[in-house]
PDB file of N, CA and C in Angstrom:
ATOM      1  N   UNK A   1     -91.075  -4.539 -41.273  1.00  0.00           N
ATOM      2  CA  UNK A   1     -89.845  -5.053 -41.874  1.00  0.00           C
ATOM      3  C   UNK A   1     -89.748  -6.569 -41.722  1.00  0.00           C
ATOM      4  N   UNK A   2     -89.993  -6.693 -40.610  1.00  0.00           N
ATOM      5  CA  UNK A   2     -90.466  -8.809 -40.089  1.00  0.00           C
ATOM      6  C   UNK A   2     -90.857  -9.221 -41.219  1.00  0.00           C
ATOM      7  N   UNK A   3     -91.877  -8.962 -41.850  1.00  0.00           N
ATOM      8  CA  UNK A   3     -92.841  -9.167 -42.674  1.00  0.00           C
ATOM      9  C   UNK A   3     -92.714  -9.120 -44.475  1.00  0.00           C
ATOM     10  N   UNK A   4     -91.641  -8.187 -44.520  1.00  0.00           N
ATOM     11  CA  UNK A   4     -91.157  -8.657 -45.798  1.00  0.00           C
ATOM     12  C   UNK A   4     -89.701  -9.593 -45.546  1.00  0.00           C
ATOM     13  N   UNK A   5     -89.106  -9.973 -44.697  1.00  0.00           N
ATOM     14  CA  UNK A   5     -88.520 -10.817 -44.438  1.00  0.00           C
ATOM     15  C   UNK A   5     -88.766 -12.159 -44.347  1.00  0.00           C
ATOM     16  N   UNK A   6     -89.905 -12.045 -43.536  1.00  0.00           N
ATOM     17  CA  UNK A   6     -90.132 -13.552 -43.966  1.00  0.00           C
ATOM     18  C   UNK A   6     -91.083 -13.590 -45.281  1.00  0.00           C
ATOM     19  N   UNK A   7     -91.702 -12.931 -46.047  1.00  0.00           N
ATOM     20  CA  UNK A   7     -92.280 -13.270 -47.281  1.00  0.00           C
ATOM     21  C   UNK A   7     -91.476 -13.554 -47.976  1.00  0.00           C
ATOM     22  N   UNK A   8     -89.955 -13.205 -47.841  1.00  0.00           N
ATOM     23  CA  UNK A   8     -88.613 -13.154 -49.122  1.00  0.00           C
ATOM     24  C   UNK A   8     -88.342 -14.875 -48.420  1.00  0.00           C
ATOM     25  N   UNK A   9     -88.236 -14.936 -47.629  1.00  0.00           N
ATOM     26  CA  UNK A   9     -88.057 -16.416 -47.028  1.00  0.00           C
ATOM     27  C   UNK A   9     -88.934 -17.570 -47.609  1.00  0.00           C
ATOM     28  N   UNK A  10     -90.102 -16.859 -47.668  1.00  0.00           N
ATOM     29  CA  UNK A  10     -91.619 -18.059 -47.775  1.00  0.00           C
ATOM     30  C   UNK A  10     -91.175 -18.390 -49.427  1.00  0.00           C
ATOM     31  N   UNK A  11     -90.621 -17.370 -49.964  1.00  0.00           N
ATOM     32  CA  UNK A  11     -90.723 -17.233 -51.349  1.00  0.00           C
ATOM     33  C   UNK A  11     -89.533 -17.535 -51.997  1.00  0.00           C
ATOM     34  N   UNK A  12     -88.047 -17.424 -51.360  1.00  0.00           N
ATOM     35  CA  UNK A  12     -87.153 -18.576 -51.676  1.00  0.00           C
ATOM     36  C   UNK A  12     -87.519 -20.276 -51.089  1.00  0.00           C
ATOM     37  N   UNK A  13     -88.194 -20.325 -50.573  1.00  0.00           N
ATOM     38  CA  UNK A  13     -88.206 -21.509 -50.101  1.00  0.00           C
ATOM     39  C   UNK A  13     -89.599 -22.267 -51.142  1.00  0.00           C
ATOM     40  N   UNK A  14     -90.523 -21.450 -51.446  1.00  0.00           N
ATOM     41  CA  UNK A  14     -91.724 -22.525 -52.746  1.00  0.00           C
ATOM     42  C   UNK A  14     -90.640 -21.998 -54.421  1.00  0.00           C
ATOM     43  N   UNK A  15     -89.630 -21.085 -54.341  1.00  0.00           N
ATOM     44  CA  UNK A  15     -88.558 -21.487 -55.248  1.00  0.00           C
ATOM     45  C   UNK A  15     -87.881 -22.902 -55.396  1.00  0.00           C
ATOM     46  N   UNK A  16     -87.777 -23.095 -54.587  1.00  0.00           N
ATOM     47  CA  UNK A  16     -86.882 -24.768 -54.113  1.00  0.00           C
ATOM     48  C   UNK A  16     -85.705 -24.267 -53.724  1.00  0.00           C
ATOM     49  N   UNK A  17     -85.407 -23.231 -53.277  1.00  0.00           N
ATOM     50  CA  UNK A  17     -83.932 -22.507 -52.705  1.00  0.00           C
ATOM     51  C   UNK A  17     -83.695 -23.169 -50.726  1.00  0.00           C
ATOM     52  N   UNK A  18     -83.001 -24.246 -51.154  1.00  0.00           N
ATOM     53  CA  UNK A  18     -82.294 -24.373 -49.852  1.00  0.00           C
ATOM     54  C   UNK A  18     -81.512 -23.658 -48.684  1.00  0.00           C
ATOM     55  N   UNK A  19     -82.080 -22.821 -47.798  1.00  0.00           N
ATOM     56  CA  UNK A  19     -81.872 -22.027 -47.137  1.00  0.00           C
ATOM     57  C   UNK A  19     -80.927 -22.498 -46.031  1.00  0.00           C
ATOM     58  N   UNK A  20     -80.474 -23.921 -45.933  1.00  0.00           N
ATOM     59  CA  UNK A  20     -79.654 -24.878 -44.928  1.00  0.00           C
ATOM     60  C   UNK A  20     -78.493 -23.801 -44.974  1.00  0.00           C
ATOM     61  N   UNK A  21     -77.708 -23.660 -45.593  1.00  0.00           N
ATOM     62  CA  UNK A  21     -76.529 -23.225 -45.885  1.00  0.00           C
ATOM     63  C   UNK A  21     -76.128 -21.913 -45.299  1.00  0.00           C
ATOM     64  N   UNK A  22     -77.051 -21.301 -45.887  1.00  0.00           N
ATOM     65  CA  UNK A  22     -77.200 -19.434 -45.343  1.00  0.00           C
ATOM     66  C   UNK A  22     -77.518 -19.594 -43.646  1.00  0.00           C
ATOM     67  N   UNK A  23     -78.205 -20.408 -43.212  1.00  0.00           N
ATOM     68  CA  UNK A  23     -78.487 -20.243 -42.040  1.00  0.00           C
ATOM     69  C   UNK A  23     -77.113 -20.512 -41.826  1.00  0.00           C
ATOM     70  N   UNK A  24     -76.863 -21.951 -41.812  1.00  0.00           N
ATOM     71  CA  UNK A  24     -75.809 -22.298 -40.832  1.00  0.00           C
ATOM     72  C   UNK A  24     -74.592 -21.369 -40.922  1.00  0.00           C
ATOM     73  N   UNK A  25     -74.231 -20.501 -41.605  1.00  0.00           N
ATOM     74  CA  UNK A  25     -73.467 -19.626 -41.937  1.00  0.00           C
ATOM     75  C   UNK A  25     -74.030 -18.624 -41.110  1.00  0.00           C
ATOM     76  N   UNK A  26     -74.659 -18.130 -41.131  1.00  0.00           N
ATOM     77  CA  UNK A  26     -75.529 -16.485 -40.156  1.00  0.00           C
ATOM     78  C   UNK A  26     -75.181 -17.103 -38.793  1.00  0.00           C
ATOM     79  N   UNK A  27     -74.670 -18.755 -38.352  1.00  0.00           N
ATOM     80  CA  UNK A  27     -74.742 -18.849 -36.654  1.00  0.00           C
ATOM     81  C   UNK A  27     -73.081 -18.878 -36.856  1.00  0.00           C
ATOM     82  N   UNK A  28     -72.264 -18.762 -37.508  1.00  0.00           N
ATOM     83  CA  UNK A  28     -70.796 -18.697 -37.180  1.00  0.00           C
ATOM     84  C   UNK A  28     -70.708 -17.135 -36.828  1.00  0.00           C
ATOM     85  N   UNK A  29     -69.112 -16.849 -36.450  1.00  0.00           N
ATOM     86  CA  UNK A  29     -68.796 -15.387 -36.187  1.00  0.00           C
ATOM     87  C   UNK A  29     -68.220 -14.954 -37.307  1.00  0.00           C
ATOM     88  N   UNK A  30     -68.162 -13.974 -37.433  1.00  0.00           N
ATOM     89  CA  UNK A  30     -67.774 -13.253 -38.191  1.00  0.00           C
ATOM     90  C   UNK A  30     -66.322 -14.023 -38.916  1.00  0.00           C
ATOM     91  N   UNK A  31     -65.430 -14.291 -37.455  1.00  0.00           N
ATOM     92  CA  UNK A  31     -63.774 -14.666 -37.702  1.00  0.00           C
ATOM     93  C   UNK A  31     -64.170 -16.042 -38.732  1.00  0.00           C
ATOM     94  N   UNK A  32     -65.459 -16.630 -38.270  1.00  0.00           N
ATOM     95  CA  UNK A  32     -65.441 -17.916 -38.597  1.00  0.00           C
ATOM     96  C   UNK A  32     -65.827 -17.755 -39.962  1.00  0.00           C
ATOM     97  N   UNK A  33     -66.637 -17.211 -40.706  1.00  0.00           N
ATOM     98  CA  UNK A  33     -66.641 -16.967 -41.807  1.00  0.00           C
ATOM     99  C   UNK A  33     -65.700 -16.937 -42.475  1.00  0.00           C
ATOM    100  N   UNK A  34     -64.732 -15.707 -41.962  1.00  0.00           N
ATOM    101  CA  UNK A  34     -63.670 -15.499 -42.951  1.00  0.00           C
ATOM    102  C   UNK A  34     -62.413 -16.795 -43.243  1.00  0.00           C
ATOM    103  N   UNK A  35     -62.429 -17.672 -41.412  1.00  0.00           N
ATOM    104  CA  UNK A  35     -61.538 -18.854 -42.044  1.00  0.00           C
ATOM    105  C   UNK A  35     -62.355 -19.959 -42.708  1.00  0.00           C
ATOM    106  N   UNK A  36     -63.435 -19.709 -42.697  1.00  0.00           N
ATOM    107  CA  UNK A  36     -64.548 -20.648 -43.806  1.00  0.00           C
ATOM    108  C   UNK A  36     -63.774 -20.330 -45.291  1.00  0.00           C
ATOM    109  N   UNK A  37     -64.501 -18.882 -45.605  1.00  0.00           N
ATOM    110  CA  UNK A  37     -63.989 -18.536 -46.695  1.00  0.00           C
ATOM    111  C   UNK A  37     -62.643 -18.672 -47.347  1.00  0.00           C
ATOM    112  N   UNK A  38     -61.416 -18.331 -46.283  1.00  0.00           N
ATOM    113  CA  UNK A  38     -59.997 -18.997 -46.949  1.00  0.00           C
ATOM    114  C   UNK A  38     -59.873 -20.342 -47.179  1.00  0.00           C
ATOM    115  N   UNK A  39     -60.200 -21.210 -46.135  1.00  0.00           N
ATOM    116  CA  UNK A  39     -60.444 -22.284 -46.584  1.00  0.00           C
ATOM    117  C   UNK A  39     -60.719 -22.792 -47.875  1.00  0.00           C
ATOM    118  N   UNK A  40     -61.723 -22.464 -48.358  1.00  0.00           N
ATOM    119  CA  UNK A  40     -62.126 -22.265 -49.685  1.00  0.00           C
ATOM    120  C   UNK A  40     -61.622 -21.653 -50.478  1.00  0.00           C
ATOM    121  N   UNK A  41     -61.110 -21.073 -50.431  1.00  0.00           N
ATOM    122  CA  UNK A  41     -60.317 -19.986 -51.470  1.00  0.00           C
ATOM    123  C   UNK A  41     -59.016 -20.836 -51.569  1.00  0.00           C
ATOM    124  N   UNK A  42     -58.447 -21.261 -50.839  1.00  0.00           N
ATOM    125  CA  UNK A  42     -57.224 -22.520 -51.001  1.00  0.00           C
ATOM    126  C   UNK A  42     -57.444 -23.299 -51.752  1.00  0.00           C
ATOM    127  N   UNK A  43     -58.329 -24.144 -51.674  1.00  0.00           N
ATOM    128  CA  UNK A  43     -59.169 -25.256 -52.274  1.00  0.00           C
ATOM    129  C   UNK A  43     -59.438 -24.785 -53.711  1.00  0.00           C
ATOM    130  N   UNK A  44     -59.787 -24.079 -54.027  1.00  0.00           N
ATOM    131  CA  UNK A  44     -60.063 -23.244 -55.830  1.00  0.00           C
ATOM    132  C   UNK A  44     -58.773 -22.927 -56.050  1.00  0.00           C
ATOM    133  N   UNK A  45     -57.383 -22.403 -55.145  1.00  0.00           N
ATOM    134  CA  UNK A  45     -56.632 -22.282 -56.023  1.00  0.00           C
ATOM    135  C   UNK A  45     -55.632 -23.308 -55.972  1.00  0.00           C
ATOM    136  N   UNK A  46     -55.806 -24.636 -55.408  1.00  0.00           N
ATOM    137  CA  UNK A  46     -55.382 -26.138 -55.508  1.00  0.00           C
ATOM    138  C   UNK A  46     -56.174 -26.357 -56.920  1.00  0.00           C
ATOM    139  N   UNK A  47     -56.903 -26.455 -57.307  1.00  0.00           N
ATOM    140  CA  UNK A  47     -58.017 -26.890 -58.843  1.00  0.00           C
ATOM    141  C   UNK A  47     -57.323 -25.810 -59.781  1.00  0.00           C
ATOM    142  N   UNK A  48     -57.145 -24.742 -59.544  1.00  0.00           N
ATOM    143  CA  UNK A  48     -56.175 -23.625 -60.989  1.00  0.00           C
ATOM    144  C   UNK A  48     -55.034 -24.082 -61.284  1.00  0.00           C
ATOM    145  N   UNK A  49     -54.097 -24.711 -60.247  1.00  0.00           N
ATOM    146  CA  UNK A  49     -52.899 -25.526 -60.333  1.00  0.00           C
ATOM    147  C   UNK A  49     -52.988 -26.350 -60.759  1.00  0.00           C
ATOM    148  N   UNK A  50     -53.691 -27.324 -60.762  1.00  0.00           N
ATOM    149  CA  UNK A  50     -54.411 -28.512 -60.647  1.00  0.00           C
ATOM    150  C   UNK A  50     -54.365 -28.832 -62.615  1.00  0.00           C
ATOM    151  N   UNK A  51     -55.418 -27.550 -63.049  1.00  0.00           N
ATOM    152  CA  UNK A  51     -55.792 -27.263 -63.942  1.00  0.00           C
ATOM    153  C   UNK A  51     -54.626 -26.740 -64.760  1.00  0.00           C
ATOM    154  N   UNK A  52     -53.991 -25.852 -64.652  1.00  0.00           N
ATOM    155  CA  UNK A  52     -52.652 -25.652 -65.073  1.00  0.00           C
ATOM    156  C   UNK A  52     -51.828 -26.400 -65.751  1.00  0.00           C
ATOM    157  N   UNK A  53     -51.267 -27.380 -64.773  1.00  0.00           N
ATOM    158  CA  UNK A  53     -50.544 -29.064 -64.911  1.00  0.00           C
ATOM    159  C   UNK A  53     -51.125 -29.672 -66.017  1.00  0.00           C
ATOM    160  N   UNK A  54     -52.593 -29.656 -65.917  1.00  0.00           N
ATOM    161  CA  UNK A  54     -53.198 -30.550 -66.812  1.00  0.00           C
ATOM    162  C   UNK A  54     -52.790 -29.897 -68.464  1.00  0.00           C
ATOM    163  N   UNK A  55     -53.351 -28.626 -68.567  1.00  0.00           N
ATOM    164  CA  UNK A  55     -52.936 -27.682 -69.382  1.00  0.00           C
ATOM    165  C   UNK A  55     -51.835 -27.513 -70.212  1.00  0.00           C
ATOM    166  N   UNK A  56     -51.108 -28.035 -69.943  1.00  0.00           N
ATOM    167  CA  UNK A  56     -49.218 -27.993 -70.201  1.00  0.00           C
ATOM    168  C   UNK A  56     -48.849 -29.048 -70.434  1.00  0.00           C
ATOM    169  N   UNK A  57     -49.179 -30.108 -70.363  1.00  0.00           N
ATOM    170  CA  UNK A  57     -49.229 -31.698 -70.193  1.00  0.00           C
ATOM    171  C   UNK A  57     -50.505 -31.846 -71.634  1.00  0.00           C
ATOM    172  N   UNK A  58     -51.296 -31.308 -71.926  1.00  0.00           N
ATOM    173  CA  UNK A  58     -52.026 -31.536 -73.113  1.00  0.00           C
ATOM    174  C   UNK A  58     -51.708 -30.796 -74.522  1.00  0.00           C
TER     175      UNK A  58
END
């Protein structure tokens, strides 16, 4: 199983797939994810508002 794991690795990575991200994400906890994720999810729905305003105004 090691072994097709890291071949899927070897093989996003001569993709040009930046794997920075996913890692540093796999070392948070679980909790931390999820206030990662709201975080973000705030932030997209600041830009729908955002977008909205603009919307109504054009």
């Amino acid at each position: 199983m090691e072994n097709v794991t890291m071949d899927a690795v070897k093989r996003a990575k001569e993709e040009g797939i930046d794997l920075t991200l996913l890692h540093e994400n796999l070392l948070r906890t679980p909790t931390e994810r999820i206030e990662n994720f709201l975080q973000w999810l705030g932030f997209v729905e600041e830009l729908r508002k955002v977008k909205q305003i603009k919307d109504v105004r054009c």
